[in-house]
Protein backbone atom coordinates (compact mmCIF):
# COMPACT_ATOMS: atom_id res chain seq x y z
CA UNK A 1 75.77 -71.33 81.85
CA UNK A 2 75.52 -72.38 78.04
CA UNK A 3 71.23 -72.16 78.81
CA UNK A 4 72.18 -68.57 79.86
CA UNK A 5 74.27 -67.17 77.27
CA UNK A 6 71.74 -68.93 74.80
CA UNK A 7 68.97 -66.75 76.32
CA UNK A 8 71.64 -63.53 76.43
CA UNK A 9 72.13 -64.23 72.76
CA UNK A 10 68.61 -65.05 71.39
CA UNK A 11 67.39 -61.52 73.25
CA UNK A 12 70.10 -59.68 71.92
CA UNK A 13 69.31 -60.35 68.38
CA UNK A 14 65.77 -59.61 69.03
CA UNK A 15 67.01 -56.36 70.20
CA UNK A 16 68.99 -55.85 66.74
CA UNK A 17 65.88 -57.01 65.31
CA UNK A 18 63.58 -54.90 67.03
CA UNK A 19 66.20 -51.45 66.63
CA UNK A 20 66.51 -52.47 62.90
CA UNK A 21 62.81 -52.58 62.44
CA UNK A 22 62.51 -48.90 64.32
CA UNK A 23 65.34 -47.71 62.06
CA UNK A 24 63.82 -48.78 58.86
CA UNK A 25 60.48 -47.22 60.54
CA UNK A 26 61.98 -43.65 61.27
CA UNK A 27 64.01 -43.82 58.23
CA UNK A 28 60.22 -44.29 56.23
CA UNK A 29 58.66 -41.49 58.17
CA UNK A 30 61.60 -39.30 57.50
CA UNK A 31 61.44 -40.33 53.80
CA UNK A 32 57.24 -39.86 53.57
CA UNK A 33 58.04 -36.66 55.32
CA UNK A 34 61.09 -35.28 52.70
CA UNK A 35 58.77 -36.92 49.82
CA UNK A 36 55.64 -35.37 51.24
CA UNK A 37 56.79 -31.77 51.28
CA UNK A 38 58.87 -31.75 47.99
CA UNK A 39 55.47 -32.99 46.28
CA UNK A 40 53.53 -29.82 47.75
CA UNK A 41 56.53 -27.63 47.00
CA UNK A 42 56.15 -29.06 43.77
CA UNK A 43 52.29 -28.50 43.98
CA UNK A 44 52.75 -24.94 44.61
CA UNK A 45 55.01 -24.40 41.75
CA UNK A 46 52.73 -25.75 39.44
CA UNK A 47 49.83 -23.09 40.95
CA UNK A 48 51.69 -20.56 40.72
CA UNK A 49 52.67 -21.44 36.82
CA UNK A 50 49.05 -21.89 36.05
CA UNK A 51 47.98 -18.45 37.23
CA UNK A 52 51.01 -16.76 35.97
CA UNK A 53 49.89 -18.75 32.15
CA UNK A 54 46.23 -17.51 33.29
CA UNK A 55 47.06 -13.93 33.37
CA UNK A 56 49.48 -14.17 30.34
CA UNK A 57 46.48 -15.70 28.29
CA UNK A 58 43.86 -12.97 29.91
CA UNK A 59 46.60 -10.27 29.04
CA UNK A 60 47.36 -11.53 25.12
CA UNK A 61 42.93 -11.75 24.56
CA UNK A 62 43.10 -8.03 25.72
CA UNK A 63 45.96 -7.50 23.25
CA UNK A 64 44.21 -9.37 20.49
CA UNK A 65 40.51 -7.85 21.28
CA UNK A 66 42.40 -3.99 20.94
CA UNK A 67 44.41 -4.78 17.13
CA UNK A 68 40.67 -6.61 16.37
CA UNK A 69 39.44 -3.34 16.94
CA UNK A 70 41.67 -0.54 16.04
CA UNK A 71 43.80 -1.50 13.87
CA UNK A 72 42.30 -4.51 11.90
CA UNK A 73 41.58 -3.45 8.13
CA UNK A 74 38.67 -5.08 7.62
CA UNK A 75 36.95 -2.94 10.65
CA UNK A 76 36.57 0.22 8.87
CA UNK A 77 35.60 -1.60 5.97
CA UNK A 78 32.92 -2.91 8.50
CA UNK A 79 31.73 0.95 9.59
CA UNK A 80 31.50 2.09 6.46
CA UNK A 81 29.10 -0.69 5.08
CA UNK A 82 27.17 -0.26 8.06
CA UNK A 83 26.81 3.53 7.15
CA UNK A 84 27.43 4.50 4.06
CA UNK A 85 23.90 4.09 3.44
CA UNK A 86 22.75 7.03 5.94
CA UNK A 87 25.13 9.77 4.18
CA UNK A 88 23.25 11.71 1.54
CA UNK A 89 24.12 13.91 -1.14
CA UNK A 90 22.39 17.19 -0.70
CA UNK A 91 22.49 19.81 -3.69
CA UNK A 92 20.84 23.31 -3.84
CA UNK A 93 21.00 25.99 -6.38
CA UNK A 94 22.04 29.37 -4.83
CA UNK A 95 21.85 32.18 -7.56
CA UNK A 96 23.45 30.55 -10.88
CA UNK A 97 25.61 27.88 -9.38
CA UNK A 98 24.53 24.59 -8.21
CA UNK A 99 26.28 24.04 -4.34
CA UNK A 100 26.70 20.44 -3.51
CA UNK A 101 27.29 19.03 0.27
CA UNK A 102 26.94 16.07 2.43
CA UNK A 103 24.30 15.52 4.94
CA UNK A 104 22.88 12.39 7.39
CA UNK A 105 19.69 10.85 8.15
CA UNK A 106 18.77 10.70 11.95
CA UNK A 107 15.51 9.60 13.47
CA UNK A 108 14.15 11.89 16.08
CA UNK A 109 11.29 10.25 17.71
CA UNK A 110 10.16 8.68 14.60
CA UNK A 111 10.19 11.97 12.45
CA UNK A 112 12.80 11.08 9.68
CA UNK A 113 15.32 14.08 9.09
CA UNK A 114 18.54 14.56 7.10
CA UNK A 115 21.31 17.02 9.05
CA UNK A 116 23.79 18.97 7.66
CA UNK A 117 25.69 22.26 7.62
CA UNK A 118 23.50 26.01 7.51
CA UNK A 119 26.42 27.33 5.15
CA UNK A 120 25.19 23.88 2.53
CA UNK A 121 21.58 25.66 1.81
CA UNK A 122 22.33 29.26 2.63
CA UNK A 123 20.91 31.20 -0.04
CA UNK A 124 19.35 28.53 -1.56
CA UNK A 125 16.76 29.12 -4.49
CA UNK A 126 13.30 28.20 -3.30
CA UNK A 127 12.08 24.71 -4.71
CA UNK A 128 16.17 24.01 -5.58
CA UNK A 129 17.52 21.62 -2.68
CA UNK A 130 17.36 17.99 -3.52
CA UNK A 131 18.60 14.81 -1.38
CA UNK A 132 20.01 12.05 -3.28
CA UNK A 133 20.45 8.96 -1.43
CA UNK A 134 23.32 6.19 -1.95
CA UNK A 135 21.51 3.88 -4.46
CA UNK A 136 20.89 6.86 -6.53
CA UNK A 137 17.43 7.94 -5.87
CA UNK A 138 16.91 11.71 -5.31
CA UNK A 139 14.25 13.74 -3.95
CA UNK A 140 13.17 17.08 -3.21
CA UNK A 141 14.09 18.69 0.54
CA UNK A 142 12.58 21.67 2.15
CA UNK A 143 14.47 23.69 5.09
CA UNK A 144 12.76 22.27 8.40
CA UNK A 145 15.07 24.43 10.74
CA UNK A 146 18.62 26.24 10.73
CA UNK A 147 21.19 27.76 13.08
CA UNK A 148 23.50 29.63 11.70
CA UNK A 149 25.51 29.93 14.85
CA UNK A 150 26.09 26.28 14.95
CA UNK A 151 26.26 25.91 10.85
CA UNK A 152 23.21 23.47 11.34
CA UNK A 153 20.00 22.94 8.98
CA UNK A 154 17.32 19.90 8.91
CA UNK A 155 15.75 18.89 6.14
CA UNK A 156 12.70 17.30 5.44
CA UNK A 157 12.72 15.02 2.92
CA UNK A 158 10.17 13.51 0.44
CA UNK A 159 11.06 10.58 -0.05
CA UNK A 160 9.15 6.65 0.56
CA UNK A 161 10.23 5.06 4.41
CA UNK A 162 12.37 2.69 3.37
CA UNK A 163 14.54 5.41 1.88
CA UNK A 164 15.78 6.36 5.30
CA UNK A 165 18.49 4.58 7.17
CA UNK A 166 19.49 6.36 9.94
CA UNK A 167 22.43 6.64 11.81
CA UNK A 168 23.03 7.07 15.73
CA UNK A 169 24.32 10.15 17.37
CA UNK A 170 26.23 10.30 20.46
CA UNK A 171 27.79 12.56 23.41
CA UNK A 172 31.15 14.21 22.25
CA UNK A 173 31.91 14.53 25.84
CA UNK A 174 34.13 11.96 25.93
CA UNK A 175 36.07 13.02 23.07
CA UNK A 176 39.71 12.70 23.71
CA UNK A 177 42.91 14.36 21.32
CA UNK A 178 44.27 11.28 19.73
CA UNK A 179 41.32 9.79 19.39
CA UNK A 180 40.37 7.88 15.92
CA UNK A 181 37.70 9.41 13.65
CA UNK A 182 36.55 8.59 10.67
CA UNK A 183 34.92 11.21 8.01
CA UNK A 184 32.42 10.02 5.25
CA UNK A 185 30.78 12.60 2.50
CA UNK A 186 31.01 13.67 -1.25
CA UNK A 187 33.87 15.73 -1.51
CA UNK A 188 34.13 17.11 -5.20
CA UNK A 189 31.03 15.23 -5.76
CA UNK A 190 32.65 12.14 -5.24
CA UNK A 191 29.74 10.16 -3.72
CA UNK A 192 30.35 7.67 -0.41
CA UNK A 193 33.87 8.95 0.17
CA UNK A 194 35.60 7.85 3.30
CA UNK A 195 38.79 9.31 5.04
CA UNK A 196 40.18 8.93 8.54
CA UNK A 197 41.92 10.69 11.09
CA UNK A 198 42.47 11.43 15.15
CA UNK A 199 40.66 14.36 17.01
CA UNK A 200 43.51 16.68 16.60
CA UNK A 201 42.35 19.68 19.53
CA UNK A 202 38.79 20.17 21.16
CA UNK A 203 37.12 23.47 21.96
CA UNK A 204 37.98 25.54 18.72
CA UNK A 205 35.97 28.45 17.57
CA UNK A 206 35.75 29.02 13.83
CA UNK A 207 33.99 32.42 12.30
CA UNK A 208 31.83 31.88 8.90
CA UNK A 209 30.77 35.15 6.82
CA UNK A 210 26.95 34.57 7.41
CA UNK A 211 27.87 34.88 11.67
CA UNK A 212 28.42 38.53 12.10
CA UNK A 213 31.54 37.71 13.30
CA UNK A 214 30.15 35.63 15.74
CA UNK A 215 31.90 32.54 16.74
CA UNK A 216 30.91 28.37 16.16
CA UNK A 217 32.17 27.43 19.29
CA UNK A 218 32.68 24.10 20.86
CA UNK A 219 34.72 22.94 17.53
CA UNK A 220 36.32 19.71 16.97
CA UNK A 221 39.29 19.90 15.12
CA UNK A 222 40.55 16.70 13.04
CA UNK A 223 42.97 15.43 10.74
CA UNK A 224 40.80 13.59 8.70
CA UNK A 225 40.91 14.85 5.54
CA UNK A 226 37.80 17.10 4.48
CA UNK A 227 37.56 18.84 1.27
CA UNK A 228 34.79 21.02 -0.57
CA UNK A 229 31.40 18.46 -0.70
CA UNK A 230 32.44 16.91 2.49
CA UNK A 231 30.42 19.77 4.12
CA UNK A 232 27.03 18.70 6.31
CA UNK A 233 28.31 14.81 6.55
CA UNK A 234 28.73 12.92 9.47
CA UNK A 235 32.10 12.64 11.72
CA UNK A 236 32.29 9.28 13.22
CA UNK A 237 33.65 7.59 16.22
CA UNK A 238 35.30 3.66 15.47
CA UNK A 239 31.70 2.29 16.72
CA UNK A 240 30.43 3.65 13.30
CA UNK A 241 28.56 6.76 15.23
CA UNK A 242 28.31 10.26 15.18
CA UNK A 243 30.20 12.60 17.60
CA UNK A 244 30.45 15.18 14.56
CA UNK A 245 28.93 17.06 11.47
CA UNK A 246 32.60 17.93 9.38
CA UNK A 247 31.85 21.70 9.12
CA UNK A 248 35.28 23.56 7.34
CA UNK A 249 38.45 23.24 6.91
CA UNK A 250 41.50 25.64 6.49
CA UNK A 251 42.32 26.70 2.87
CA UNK A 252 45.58 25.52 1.75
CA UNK A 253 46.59 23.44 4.98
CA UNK A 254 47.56 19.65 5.03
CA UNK A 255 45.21 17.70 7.52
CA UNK A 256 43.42 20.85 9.25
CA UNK A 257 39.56 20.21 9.38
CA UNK A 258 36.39 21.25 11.69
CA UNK A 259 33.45 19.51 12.67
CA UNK A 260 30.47 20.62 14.85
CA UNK A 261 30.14 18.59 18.09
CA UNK A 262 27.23 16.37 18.60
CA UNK A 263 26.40 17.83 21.38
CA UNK A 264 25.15 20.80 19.94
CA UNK A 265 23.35 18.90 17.39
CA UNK A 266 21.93 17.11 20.20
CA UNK A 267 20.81 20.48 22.69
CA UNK A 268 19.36 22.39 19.45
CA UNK A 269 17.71 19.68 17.09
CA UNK A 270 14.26 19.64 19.10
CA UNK A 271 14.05 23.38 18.81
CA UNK A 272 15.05 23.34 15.45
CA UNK A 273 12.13 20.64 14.31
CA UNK A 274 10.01 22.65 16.13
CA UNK A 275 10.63 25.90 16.00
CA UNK A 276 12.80 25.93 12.99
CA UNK A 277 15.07 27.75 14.89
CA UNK A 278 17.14 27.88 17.86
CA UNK A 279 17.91 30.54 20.11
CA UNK A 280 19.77 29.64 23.09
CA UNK A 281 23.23 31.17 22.32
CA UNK A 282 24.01 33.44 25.41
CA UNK A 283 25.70 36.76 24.67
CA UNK A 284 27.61 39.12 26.51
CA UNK A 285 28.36 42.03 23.41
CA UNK A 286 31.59 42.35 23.71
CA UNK A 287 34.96 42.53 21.70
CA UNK A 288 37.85 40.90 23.05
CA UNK A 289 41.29 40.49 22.98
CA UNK A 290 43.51 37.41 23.86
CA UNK A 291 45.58 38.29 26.61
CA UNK A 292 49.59 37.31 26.64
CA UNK A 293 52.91 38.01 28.27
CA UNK A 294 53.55 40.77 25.73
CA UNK A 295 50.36 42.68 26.03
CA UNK A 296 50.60 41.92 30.07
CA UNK A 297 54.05 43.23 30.28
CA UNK A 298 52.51 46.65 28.12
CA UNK A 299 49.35 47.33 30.51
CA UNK A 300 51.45 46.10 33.49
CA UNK A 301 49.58 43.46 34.32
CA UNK A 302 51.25 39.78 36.04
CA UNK A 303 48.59 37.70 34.87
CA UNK A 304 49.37 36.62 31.07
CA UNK A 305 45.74 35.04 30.44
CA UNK A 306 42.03 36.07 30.29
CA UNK A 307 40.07 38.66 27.80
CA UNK A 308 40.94 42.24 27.77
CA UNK A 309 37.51 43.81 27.11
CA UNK A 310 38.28 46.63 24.25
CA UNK A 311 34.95 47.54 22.65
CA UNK A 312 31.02 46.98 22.98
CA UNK A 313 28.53 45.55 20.49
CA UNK A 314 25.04 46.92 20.36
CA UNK A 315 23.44 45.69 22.68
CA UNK A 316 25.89 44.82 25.72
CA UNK A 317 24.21 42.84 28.77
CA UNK A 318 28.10 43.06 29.63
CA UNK A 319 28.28 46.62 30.04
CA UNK A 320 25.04 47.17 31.30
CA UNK A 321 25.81 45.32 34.41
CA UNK A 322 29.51 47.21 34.97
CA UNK A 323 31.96 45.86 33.11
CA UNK A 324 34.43 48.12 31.67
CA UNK A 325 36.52 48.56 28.82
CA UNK A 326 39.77 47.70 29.23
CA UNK A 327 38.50 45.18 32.09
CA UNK A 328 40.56 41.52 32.33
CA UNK A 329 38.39 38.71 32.10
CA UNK A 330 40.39 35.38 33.59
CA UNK A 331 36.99 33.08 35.09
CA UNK A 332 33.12 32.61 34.17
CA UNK A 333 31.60 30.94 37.50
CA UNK A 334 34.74 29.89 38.87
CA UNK A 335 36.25 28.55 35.62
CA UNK A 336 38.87 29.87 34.12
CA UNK A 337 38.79 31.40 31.00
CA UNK A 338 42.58 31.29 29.00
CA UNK A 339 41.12 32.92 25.53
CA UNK A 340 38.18 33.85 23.88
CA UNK A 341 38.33 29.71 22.55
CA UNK A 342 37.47 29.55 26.54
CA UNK A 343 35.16 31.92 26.89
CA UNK A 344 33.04 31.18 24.00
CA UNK A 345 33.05 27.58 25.04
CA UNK A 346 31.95 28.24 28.13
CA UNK A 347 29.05 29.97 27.37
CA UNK A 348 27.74 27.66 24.52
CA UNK A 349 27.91 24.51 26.66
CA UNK A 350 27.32 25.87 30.50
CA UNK A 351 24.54 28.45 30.16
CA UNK A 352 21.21 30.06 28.48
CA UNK A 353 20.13 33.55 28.36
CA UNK A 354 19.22 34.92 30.83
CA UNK A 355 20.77 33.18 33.66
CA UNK A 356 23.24 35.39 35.59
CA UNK A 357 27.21 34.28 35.39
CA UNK A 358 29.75 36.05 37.75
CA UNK A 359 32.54 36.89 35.92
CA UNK A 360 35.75 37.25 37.97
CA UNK A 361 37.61 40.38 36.03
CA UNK A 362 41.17 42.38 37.06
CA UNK A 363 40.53 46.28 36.82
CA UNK A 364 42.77 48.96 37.17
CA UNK A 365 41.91 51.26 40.02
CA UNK A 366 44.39 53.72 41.66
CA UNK A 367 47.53 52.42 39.37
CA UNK A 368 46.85 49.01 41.08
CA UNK A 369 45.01 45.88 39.13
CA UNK A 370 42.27 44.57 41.91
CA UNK A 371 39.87 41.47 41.02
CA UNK A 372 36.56 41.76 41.32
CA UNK A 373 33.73 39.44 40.95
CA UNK A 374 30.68 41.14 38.91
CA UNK A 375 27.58 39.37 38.57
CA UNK A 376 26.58 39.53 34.66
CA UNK A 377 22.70 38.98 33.52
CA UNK A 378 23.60 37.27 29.72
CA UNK A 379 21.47 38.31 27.04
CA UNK A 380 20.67 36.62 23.70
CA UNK A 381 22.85 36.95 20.67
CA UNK A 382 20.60 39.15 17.87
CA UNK A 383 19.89 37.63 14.72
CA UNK A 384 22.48 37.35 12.12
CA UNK A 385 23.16 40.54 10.16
């Protein structure tokens, strides 16, 4: 009996043994396990912090790269050096007084030219216009081309190679209202002056007394300040290039300037090396007035935009191909057409003379305004008066 309750008692505590050993087993696995997925919880949290801090650093570059750019002093201190050496001083003697403007060298195809406004060297005394560039040196000019309908002239000038720093010109397509600009000229005579601004409205037309009443179209209008002498030099985006040739600005007004778009510099300045003259302004001869809801509610009209056609010029591709006073004109090829700001737009930068343009016009017939679409052959604007 005492051999058998020895054996009972050994196997017994080998059980406890063996059960103790399993529990400390399990109890490790459970453990690794618990330890194992709080260190990948923990491995996730840190992934998730480093890509949140990766996007926070990506996002404060971006921040940093914009205020380096736009708003970072010594950037326009930048453009200007890199510039101020392709504005010009242009002077010309028209009559008894001595007219002084701006102006801009640009390199077409290796043909040095300076660029600035028609009304600069209109009238000009033959032998009288002079270009003086920034380090003081001036030389004589001759007219290479103008366009009065776009205030442009080029200039040839005679001056040695190295004179000549020209500046890049690009598409004003993408010009936006609000965006920065940045004027540089000799207003007063005050050589190398620099002012900035925003593109306060696009698609302007302005009127100058040498147009026939014509209108610049296409016009950029800016706060930049421009003054007398700024006329004929370049309007600049904040890469230090042109999208503008300052052009006017409204007599007694705070901030209220007008530049040419590059884009008609760059359609007409081949024509006007070469022909010394450019001729591609399509013309309708017509006079128009600005619809509103006051002169619809008069004719008894519900539409409250368009042209009202109320005269001809001399000659009138319009009327010759049935339009009629008194006609509405609200679209040119589908486009609508608010004002004569629209219309005159339209034309400069979508067609040529010659091409045919439907214009979509209301007419009253029978009491009743009907639209009709009239096809309309466009002629070439005659030379100024």
């Amino acid at each position: 009996m005492n051999g058998q309750n020895g054996t009972y008692t050994k196997s017994s505590s080998l059980i406890l043994i063996l059960v103790f050993l399993a529990g400390i087993i399990a109890g490790g696995i459970v453990t690794y396990y618990i330890a194992y997925q709080e260190v990948d919880n923990l491995n996730r949290k840190v992934s998730n912090l480093q890509n949140q801090l990766s996007r926070l650093t990506g996002f404060s570059n971006i921040t940093y790269q914009n205020i380096t750019v736009y708003c970072n002093d010594t950037v326009l201190s930048q453009i200007y050096e890199k510039v101020k050496d392709s504005v010009v001083l242009v002077r010309a003697r028209v009559g008894a007084e001595v007219v002084q403007g701006s102006g801009f060298v640009y390199n077409f195809s290796g043909l040095m030219v300076v660029i600035t406004n028609y009304h600069v060297i209109h009238g000009a005394t033959a032998g009288s216009i002079s270009v003086t560039f920034s380090n003081g040196n001036g030389y004589a000019a001759t007219v290479n081309g103008t366009d009065p309908y776009a205030d442009l002239a080029l200039l040839t000038v005679d001056a040695p190679q190295y004179e000549f720093k020209p500046i890049e010109i690009v598409s004003s397509s993408t010009l936006k209202v609000g965006d920065p600009v940045i004027a540089i000229g000799n207003p007063y005579g005050l050589v190398g002056s620099m002012t900035t601004g925003v593109v306060s409205a696009l698609g302007r037309t302005i009127t100058e007394e040498y147009t026939g009443g014509f209108a610049i179209a296409n016009i950029i209008q800016t706060s930049a300040p421009i003054n007398p002498g700024n006329s004929g030099g370049p309007l600049l985006n904040y890469d230090g290039k042109v999208v503008g040739i300052t052009t006017a600005i409204v007599s007694d007004s705070q901030g209220l300037g007008f530049a040419v778009p590059s884009n008609t510099i760059l359609r007409e300045i081949a024509s006007l090396i070469f022909n010394g003259s450019y001729d591609g302004h399509s013309y309708l001869g017509l006079r128009l007035l600005d619809m509103n809801y006051e002169s619809a509610q008069q004719i008894g009209v519900n539409i409250t935009y368009g042209v009202r056609v109320y005269d001809y010029l001399s000659p009138s591709p319009a009327k010759d191909c049935g339009i009629l006073k008194n006609d509405i004109i609200i679209a040119l090829n589908g486009t609508k057409i608010r004002n004569t700001d629209d219309l005159a737009c339209y034309l400069e930068e979508n067609t040529l003379p010659g091409e045919t343009t439907i214009a979509t016009v209301l007419r009253a017939l029978k009491g009743n305004w009907q639209q009709l679409s009239i096809p309309v052959i466009l002629g070439t604007r005659p030379p100024p008066a």
